[in-house]
N, C-alpha and C. Protein backbone atom coordinates (compact mmCIF):
# COMPACT_ATOMS: atom_id res chain seq x y z
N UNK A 1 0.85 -1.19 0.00
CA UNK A 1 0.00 0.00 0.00
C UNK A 1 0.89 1.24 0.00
N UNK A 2 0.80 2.15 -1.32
CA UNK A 2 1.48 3.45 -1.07
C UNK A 2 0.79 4.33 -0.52
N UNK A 3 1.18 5.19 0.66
CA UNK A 3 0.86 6.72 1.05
C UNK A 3 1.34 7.65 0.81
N UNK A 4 0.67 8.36 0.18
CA UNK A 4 0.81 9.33 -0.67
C UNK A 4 1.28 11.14 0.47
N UNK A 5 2.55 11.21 0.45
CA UNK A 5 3.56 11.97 1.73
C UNK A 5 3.66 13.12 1.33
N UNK A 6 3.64 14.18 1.50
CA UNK A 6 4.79 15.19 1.91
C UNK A 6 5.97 15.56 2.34
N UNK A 7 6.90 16.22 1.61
CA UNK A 7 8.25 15.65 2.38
C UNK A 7 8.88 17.79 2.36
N UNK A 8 9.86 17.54 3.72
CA UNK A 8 9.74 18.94 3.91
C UNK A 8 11.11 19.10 3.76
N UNK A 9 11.75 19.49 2.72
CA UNK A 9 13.14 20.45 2.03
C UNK A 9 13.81 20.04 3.06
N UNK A 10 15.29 19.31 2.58
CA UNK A 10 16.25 19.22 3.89
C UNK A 10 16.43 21.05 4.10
N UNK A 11 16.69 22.14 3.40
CA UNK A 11 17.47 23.09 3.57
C UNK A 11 16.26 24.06 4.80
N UNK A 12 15.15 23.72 4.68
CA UNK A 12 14.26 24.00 5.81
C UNK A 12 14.75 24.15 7.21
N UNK A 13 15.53 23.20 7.54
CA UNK A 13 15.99 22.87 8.88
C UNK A 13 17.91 23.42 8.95
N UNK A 14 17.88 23.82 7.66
CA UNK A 14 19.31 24.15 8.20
C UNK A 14 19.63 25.60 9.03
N UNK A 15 20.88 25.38 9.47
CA UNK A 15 20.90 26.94 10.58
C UNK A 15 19.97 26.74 12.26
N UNK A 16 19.52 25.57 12.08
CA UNK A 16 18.82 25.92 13.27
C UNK A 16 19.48 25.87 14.73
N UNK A 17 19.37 26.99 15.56
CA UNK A 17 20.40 27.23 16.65
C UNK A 17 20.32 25.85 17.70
N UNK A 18 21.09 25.45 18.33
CA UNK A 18 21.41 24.29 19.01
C UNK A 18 20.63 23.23 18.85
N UNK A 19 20.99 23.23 17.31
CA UNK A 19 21.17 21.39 16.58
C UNK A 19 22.00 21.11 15.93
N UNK A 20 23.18 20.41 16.30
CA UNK A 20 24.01 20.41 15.35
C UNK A 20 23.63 18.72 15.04
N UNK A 21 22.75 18.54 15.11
CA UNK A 21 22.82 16.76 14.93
C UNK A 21 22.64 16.59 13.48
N UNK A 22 23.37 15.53 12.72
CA UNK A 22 23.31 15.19 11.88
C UNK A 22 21.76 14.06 11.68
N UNK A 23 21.56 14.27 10.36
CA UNK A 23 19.91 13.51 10.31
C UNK A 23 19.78 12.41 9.66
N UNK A 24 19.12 11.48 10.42
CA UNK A 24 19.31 9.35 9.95
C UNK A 24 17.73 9.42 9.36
N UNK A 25 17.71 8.42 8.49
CA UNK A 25 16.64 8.44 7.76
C UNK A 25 16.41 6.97 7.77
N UNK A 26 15.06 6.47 7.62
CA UNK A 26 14.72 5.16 7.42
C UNK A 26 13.66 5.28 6.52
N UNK A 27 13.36 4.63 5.27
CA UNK A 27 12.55 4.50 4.18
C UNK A 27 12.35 3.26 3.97
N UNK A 28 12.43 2.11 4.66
CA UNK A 28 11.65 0.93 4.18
C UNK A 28 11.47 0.00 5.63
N UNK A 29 11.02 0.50 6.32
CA UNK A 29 10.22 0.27 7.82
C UNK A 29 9.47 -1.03 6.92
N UNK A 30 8.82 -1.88 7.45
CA UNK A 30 7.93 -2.71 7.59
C UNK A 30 6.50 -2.20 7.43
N UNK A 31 6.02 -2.04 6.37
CA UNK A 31 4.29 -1.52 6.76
C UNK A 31 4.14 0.19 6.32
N UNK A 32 5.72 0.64 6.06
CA UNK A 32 6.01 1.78 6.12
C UNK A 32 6.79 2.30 5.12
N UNK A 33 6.68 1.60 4.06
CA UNK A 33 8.05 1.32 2.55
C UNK A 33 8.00 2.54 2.05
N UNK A 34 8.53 3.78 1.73
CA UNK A 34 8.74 4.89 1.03
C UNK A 34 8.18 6.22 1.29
N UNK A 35 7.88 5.80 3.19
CA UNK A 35 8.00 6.54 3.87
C UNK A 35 8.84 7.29 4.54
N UNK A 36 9.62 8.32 4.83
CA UNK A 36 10.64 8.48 5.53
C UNK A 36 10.39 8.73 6.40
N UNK A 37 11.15 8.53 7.17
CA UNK A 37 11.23 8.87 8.91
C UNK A 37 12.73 8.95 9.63
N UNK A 38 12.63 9.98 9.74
CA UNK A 38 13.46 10.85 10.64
C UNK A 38 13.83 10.38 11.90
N UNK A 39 14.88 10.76 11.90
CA UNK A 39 15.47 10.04 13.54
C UNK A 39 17.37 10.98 14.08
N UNK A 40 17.44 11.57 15.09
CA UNK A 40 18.63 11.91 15.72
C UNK A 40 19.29 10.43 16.30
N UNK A 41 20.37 9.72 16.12
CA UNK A 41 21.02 8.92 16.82
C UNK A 41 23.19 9.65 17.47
N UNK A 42 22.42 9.72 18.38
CA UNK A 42 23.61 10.50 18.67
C UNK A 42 24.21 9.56 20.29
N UNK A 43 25.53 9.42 20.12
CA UNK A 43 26.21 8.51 21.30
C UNK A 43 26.63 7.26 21.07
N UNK A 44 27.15 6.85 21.98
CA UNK A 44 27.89 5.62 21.63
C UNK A 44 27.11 4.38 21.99
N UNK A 45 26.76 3.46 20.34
CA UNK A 45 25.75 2.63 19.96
C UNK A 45 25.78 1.45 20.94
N UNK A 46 26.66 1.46 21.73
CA UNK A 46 26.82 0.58 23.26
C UNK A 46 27.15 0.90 24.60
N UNK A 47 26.29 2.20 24.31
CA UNK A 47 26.60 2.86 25.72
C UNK A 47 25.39 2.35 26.58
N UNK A 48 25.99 2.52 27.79
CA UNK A 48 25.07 1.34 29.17
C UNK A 48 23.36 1.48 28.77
N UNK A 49 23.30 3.13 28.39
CA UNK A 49 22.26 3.49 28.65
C UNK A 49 21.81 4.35 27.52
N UNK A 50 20.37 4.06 27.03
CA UNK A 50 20.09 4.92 26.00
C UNK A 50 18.88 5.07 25.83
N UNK A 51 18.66 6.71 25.56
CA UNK A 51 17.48 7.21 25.96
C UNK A 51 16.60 7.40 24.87
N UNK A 52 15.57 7.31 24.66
CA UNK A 52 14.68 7.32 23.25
C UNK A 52 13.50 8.50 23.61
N UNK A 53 13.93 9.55 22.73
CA UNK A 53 12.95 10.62 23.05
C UNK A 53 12.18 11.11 21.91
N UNK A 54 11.13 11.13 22.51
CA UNK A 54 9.52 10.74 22.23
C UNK A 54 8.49 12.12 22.28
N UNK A 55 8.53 13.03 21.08
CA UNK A 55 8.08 13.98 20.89
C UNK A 55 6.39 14.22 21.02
N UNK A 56 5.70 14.94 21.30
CA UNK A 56 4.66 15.16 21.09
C UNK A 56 3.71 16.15 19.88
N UNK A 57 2.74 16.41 20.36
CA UNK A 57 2.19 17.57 19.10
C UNK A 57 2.14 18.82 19.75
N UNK A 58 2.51 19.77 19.29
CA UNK A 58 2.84 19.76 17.64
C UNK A 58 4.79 20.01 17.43
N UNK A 59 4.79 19.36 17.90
CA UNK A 59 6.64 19.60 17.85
C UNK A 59 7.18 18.51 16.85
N UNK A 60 8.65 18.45 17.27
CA UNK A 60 9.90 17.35 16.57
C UNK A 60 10.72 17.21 17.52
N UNK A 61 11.73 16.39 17.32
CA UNK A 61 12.61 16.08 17.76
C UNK A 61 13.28 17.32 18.32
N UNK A 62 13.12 18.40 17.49
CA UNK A 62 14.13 19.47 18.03
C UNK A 62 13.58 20.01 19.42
N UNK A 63 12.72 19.54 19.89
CA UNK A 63 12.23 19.81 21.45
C UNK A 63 13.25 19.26 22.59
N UNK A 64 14.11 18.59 22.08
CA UNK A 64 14.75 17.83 22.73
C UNK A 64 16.65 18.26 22.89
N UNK A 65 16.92 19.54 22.41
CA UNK A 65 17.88 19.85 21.62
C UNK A 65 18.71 20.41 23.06
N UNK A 66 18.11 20.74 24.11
CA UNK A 66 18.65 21.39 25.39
C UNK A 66 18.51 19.46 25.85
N UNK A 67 18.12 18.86 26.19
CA UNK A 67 18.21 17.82 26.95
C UNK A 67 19.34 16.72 26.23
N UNK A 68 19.37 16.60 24.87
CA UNK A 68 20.52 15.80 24.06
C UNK A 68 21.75 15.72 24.76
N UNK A 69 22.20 17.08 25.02
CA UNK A 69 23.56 17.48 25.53
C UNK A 69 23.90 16.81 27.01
N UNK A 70 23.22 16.95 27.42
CA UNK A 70 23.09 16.48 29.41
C UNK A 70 23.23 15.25 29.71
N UNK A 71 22.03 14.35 27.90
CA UNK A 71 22.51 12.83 27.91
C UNK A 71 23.85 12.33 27.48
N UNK A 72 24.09 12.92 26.74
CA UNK A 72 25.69 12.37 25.73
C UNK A 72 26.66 12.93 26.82
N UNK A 73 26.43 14.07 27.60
CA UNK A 73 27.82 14.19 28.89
C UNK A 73 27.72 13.02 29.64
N UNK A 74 26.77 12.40 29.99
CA UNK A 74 26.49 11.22 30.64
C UNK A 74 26.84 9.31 29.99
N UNK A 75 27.48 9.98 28.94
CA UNK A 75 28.16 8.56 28.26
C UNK A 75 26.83 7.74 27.66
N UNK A 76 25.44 8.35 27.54
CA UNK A 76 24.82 7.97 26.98
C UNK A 76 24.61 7.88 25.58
N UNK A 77 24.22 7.08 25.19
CA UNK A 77 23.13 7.20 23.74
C UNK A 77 21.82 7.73 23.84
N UNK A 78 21.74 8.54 22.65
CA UNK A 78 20.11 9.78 22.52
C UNK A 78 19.66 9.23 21.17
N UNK A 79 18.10 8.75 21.12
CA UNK A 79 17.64 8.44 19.71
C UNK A 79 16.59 8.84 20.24
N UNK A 80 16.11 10.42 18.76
CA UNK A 80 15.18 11.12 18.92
C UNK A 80 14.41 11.04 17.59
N UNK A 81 13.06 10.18 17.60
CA UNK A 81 12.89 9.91 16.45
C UNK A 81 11.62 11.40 16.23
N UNK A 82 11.35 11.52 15.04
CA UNK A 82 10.45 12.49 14.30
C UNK A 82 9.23 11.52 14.27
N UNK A 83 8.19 11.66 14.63
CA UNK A 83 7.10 10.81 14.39
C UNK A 83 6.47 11.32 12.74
N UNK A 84 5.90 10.42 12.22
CA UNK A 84 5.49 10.91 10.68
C UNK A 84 4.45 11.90 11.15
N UNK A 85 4.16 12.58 9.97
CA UNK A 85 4.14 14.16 10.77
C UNK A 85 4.05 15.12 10.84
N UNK A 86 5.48 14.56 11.41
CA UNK A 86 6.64 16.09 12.03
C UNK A 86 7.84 16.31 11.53
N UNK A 87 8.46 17.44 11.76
CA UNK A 87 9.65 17.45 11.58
C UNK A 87 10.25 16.77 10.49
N UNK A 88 11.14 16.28 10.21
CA UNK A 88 11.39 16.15 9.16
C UNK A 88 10.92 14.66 8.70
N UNK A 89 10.23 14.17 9.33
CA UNK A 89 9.60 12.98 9.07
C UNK A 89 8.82 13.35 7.76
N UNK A 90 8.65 12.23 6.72
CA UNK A 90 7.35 12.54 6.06
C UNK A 90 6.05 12.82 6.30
N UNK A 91 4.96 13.40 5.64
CA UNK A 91 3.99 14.04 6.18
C UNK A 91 3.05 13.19 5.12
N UNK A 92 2.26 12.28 5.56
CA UNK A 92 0.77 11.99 4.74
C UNK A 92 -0.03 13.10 4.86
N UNK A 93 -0.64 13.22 3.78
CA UNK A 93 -1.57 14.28 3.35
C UNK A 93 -3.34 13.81 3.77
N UNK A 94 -3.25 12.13 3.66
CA UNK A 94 -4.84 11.76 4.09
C UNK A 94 -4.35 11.57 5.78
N UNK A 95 -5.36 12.45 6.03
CA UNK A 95 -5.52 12.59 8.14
C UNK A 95 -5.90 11.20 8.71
N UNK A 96 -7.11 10.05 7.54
CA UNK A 96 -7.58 9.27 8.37
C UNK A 96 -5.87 8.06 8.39
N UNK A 97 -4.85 8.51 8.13
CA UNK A 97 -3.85 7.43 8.17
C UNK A 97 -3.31 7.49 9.27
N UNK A 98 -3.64 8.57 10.67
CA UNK A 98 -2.92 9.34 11.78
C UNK A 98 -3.80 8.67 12.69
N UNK A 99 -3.66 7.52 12.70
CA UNK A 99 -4.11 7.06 13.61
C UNK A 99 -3.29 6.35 15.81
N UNK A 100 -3.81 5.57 16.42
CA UNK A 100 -2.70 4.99 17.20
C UNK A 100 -1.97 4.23 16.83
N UNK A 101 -2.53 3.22 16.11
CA UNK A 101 -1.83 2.17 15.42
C UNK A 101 -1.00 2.69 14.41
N UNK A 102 -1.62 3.23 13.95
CA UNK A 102 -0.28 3.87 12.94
C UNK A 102 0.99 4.09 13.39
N UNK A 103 0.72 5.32 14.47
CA UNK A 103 1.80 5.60 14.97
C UNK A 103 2.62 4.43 16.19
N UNK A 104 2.16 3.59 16.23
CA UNK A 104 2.26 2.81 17.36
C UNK A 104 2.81 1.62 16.87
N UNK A 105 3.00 1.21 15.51
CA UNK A 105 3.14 0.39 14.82
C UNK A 105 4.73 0.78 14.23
N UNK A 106 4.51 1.99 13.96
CA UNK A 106 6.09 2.55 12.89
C UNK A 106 7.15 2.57 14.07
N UNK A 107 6.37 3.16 15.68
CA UNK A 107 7.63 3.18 16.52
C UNK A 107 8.00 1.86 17.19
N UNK A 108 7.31 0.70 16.85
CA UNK A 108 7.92 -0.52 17.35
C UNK A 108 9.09 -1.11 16.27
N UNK A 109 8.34 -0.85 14.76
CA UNK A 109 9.46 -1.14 13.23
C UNK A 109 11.08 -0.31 13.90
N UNK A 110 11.11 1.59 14.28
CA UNK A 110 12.21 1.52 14.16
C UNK A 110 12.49 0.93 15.73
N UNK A 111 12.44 0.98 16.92
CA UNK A 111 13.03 -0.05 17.70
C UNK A 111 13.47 -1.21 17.27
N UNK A 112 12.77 -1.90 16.50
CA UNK A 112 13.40 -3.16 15.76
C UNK A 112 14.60 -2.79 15.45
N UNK A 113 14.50 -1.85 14.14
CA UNK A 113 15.14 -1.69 13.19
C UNK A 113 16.58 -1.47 14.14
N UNK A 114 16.66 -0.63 15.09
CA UNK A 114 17.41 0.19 15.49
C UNK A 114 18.22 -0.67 16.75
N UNK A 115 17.33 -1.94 16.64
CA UNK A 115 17.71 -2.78 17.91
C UNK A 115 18.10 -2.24 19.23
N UNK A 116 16.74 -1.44 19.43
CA UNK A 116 16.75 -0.54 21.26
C UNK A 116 16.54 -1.64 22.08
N UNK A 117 16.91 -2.11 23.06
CA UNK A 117 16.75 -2.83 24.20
C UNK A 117 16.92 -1.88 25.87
N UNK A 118 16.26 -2.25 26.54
CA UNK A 118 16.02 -1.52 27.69
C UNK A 118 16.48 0.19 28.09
N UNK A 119 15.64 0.48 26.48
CA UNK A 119 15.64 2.26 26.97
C UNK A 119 15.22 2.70 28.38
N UNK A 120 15.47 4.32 28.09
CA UNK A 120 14.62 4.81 29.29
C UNK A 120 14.05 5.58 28.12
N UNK A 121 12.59 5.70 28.50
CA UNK A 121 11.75 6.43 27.68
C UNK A 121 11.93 8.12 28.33
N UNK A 122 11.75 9.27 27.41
CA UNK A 122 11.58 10.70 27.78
C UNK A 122 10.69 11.03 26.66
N UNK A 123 9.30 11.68 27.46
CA UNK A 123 8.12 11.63 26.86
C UNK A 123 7.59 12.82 26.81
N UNK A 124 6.91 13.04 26.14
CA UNK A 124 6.09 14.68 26.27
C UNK A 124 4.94 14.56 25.24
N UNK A 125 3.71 14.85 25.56
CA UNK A 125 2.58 14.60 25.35
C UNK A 125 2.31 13.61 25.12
N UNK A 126 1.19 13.14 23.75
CA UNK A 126 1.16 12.35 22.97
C UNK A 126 2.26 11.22 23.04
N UNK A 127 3.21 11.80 23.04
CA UNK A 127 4.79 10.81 22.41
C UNK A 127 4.52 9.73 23.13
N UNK A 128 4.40 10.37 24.50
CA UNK A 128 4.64 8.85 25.44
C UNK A 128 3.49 7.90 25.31
């Protein structure tokens, strides 16, 4: 099944003051094929501890741009994904696709994908 996206100009997001994170992309999720989705992975991919932060509406990842720093001094790993959306995630244009499952479905694909095991979740609205 294709969904038919919106996709928002990388040069949109450039310049923006305290983000210097470079941006990971995933386009063939499970259920989710030629969708993109956005994601910050920042820290070391075997560090003890790693935090998965979990945006709400109407934001992105960049909500998270003062707290990133505090985790990575802490020898952590930070994975801040863009929910589809937002931010630089792709954007479906039909509303009835915004559902829980929807969204509830794509963030278990990238945990897979991303092989998270015993995060600590950091949540804000919706996200959590």
């Amino acid at each position: 099944m294709t969904i038919d996206a919106k996709r928002t100009p990388d040069e949109r997001f450039e310049s923006l003051p305290g983000w210097p994170y470079a941006p990971h992309y995933l386009d063939d999720l499970p259920g989710y094929e030629g969708l993109r989705v956005h994601y910050v992975d920042e820290g070391p991919p075997n560090a003890v501890r790693t935090y998965l932060c979990l945006h709400g509406q109407p934001t992105w990842s960049y909500l998270y741009r003062k707290m990133i720093p505090v985790f990575l001094d802490s020898g952590a790993r930070v994975i801040a994904p863009d929910w589809l959306g937002f931010g630089r995630s792709d954007k479906p244009v039909d509303d009835a696709v915004y559902t829980f499952h929807f969204h509830r479905n794509m963030m278990i694909e990238l945990i897979r994908r991303l092989d998270l095991h015993d995060v600590t979740l950091v949540c804000q609205d919706w996200g959590g």
